[in-house]
N, C-alpha and C. Protein backbone atom coordinates (compact mmCIF):
# COMPACT_ATOMS: atom_id res chain seq x y z
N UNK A 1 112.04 82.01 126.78
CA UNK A 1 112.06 80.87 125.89
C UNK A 1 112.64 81.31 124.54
N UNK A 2 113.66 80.48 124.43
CA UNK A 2 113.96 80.58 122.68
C UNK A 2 113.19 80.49 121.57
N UNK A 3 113.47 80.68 121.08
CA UNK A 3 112.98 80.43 119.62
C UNK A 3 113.15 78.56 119.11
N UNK A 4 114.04 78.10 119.48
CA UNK A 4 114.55 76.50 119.34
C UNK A 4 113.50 76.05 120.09
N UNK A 5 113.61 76.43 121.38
CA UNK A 5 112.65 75.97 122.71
C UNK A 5 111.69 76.00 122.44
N UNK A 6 111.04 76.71 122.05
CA UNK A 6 109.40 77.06 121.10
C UNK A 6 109.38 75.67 120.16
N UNK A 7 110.62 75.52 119.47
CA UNK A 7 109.70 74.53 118.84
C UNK A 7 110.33 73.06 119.01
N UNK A 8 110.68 73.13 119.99
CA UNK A 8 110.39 71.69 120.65
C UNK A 8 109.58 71.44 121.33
N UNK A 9 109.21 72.25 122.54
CA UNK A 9 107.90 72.41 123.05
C UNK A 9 106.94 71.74 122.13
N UNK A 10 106.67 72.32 120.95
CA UNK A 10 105.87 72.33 120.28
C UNK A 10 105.77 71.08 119.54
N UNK A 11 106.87 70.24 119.20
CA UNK A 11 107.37 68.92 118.77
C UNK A 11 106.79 68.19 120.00
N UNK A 12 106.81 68.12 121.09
CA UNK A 12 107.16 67.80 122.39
C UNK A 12 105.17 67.36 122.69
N UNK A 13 105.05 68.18 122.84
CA UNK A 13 103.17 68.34 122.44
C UNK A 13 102.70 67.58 121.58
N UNK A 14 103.06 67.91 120.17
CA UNK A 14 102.40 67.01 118.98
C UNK A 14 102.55 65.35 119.46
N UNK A 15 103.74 65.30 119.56
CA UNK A 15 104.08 63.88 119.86
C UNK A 15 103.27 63.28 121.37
N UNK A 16 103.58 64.02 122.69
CA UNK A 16 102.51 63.56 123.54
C UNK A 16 100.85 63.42 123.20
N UNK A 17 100.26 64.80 123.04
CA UNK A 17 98.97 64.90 122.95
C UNK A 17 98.37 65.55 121.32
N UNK A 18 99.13 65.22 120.64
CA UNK A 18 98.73 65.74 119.10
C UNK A 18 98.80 64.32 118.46
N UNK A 19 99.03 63.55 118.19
CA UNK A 19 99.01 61.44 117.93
C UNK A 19 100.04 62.35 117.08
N UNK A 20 100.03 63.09 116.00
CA UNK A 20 100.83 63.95 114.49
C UNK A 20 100.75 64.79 114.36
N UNK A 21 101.82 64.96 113.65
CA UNK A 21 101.25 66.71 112.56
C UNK A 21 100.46 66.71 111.98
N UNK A 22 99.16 67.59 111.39
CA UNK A 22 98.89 67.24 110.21
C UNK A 22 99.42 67.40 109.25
N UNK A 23 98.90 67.47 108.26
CA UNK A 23 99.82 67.80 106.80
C UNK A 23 100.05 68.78 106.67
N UNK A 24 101.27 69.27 105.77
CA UNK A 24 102.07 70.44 105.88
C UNK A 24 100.86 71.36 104.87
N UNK A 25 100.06 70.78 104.25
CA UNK A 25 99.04 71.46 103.59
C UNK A 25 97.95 72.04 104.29
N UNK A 26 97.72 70.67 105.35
CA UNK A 26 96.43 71.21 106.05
C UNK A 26 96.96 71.97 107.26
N UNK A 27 98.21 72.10 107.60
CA UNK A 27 98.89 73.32 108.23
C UNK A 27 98.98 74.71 108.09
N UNK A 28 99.30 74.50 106.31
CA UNK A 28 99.21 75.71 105.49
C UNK A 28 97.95 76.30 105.77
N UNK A 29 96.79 75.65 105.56
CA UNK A 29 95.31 76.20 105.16
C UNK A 29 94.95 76.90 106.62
N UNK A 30 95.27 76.13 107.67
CA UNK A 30 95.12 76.31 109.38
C UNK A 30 96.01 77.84 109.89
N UNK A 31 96.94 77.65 109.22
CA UNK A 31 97.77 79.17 109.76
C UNK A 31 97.23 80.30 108.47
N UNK A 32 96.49 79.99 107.63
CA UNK A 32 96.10 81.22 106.88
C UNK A 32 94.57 81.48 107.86
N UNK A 33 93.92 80.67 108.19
CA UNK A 33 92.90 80.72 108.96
C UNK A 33 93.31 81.25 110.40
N UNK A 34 94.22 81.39 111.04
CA UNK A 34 94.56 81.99 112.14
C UNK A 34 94.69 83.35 112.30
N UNK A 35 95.73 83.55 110.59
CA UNK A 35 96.16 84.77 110.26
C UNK A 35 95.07 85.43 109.93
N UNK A 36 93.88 85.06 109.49
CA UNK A 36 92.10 85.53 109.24
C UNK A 36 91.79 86.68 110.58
N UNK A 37 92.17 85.12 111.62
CA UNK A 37 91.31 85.98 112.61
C UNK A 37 91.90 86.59 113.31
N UNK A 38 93.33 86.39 113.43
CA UNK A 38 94.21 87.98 114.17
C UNK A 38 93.89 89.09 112.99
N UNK A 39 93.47 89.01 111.61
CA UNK A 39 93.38 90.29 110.68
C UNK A 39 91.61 90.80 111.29
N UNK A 40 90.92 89.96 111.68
CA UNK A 40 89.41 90.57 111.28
C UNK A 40 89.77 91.25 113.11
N UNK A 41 90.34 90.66 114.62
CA UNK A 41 90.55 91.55 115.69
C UNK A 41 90.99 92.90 114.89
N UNK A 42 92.07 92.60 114.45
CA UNK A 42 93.44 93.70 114.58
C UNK A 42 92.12 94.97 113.13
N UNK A 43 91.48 94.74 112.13
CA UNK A 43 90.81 95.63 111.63
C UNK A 43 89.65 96.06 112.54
N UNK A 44 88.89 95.45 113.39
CA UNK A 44 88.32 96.00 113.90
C UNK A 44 88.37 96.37 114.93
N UNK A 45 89.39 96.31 115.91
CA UNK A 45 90.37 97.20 117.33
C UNK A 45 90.95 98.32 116.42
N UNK A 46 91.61 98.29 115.86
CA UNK A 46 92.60 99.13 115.36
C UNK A 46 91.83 99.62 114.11
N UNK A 47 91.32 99.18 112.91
CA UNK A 47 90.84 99.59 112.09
C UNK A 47 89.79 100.38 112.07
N UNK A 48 89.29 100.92 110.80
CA UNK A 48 88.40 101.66 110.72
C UNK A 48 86.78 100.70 111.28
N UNK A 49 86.92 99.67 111.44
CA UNK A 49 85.46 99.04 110.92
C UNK A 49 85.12 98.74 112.80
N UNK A 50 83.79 98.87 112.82
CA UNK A 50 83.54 99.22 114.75
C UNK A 50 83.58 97.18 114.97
N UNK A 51 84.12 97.17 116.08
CA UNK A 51 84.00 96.35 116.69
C UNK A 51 82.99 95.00 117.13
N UNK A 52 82.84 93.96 116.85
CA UNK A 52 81.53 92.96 116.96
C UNK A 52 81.27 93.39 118.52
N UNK A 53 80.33 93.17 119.25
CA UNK A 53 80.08 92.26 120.89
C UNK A 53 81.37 90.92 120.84
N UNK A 54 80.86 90.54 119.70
CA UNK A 54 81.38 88.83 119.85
C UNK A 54 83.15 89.00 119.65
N UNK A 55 83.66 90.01 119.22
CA UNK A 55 85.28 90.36 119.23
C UNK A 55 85.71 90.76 120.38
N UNK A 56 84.86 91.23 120.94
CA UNK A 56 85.66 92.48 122.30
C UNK A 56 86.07 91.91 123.11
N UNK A 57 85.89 90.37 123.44
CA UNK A 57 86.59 89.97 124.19
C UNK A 57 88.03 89.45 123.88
N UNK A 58 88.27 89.06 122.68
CA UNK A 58 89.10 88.24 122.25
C UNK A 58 90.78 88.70 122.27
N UNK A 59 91.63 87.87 123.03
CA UNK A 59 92.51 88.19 123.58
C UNK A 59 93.57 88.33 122.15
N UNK A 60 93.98 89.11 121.76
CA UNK A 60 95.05 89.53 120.40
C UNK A 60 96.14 88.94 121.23
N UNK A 61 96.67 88.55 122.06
CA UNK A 61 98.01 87.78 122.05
C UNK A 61 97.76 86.67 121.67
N UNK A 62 96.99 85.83 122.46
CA UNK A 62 96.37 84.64 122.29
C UNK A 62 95.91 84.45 120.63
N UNK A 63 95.88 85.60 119.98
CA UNK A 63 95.50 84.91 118.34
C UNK A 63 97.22 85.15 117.60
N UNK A 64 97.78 85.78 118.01
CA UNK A 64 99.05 86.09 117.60
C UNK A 64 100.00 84.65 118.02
N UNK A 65 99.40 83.96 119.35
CA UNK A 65 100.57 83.08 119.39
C UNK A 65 99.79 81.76 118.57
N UNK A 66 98.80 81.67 118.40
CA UNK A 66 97.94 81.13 117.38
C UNK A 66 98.54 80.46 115.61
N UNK A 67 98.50 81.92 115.87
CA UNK A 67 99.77 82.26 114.58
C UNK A 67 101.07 81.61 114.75
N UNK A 68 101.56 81.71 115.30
CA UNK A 68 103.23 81.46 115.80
C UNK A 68 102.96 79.64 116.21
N UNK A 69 101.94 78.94 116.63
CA UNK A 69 101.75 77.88 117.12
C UNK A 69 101.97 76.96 115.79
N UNK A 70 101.05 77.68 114.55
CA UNK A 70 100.97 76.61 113.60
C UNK A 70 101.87 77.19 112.56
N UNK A 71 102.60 78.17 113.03
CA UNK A 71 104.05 78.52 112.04
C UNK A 71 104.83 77.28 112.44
N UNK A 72 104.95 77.44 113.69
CA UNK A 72 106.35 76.33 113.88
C UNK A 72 106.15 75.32 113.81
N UNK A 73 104.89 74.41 113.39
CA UNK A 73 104.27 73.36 113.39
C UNK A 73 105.14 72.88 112.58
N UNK A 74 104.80 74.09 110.71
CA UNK A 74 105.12 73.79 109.48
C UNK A 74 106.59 74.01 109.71
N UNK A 75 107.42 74.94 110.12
CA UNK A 75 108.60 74.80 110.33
C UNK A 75 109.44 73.08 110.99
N UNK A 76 108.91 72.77 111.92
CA UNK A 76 109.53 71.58 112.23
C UNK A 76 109.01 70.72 111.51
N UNK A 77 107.78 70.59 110.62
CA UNK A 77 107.40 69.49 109.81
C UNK A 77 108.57 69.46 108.34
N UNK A 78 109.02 70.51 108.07
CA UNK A 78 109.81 70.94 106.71
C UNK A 78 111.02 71.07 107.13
N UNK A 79 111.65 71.00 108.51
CA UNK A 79 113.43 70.57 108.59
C UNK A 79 113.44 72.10 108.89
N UNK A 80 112.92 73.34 108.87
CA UNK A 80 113.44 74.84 109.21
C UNK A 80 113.69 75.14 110.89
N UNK A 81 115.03 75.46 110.61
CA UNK A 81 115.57 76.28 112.11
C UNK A 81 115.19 77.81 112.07
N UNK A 82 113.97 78.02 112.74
CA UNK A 82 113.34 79.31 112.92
C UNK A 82 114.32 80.14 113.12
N UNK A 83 115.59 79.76 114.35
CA UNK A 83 116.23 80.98 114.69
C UNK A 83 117.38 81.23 113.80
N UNK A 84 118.03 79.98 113.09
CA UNK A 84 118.76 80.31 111.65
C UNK A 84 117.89 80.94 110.55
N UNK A 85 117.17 80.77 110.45
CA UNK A 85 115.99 81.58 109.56
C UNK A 85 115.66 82.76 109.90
N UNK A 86 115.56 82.98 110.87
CA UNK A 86 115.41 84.46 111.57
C UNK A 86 116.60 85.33 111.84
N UNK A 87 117.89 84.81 111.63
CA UNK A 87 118.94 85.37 112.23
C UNK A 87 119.67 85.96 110.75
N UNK A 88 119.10 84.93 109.56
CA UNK A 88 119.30 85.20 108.39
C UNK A 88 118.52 86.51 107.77
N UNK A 89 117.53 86.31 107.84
CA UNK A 89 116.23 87.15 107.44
C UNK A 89 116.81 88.54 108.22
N UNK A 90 117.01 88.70 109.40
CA UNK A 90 117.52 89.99 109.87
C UNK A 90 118.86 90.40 109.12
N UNK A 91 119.68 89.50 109.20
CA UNK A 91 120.90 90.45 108.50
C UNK A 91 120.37 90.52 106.94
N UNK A 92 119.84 89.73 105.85
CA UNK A 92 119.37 90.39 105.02
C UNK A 92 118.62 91.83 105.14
N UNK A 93 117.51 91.96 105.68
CA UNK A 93 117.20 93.18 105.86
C UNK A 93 117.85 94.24 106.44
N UNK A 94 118.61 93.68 107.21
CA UNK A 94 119.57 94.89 107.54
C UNK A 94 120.65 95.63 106.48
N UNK A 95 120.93 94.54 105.36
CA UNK A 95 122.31 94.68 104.38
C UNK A 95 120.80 95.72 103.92
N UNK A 96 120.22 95.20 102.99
CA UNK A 96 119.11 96.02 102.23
C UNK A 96 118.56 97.10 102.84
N UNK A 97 117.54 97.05 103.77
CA UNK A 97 117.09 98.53 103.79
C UNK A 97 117.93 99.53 105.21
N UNK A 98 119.03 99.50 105.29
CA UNK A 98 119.72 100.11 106.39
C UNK A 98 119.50 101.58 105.98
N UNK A 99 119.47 102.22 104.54
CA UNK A 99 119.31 103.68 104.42
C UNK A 99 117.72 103.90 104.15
N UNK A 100 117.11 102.61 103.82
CA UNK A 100 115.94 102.85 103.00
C UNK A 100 114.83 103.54 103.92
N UNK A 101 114.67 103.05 104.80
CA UNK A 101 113.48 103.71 105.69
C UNK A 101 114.26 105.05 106.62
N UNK A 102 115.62 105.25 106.25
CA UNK A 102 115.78 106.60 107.19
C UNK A 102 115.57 107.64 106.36
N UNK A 103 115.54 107.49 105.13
CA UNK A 103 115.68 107.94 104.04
C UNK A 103 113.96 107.98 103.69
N UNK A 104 113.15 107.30 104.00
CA UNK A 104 111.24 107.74 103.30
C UNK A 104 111.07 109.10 104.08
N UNK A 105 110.54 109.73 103.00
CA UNK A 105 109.58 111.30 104.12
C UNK A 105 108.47 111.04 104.23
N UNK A 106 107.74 109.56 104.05
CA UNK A 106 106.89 109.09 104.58
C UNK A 106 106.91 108.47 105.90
N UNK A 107 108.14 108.52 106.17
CA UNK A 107 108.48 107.97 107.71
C UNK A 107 108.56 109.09 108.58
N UNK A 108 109.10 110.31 107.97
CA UNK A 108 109.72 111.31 108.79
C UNK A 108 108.52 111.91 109.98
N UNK A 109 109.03 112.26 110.96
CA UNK A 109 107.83 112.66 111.83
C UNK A 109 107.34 114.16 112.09
């Protein structure tokens, strides 16, 4: 699936079984709340801090596409082409840090 395809799908949904979007605000507040709980898995799998009972099950893709669900929400609510946006965003970073990270001796192995 594309990146386009993703968010028509996702258009495609709202409009069948979503009645709307909500607001691009209460979108905002919803994907910082997503991004919560892929941060409190991902610190306590990966982080220093031990693990709940009530986390260990919880599937990290499934909160990651979570994430990505109510990104593209706000993306198609605001007119953004994810994969022009993304295709942009890469060659910027590429013009910019192409020496920068070969170049950290904090990277070096």
């Amino acid at each position: 699936m594309t990146i386009e395809e993703a968010q028509q799908q996702v258009d495609a949904w709202i409009k069948k079984y979503g009645v709307r979007y909500f607001s691009e605000l209460t979108n905002m507040a919803i994907l910082t709340e997503e991004v919560g709980e892929l941060a409190r898995i991902m610190a306590r799998r990966y982080g220093d801090q031990s693990e709940k009972e009530s986390d260990k099950n919880k599937d990290l893709g499934d909160e990651m596409a979570d994430v990505l669900w109510v990104l593209i929400c706000l993306a198609n609510q605001t007119g953004v082409n994810l994969t022009e946006a993304f295709q942009k965003n890469m060659e910027k970073k590429t013009q910019r840090d192409s020496d920068r990270h070969l170049q950290n001796p904090k990277l070096k192995p």
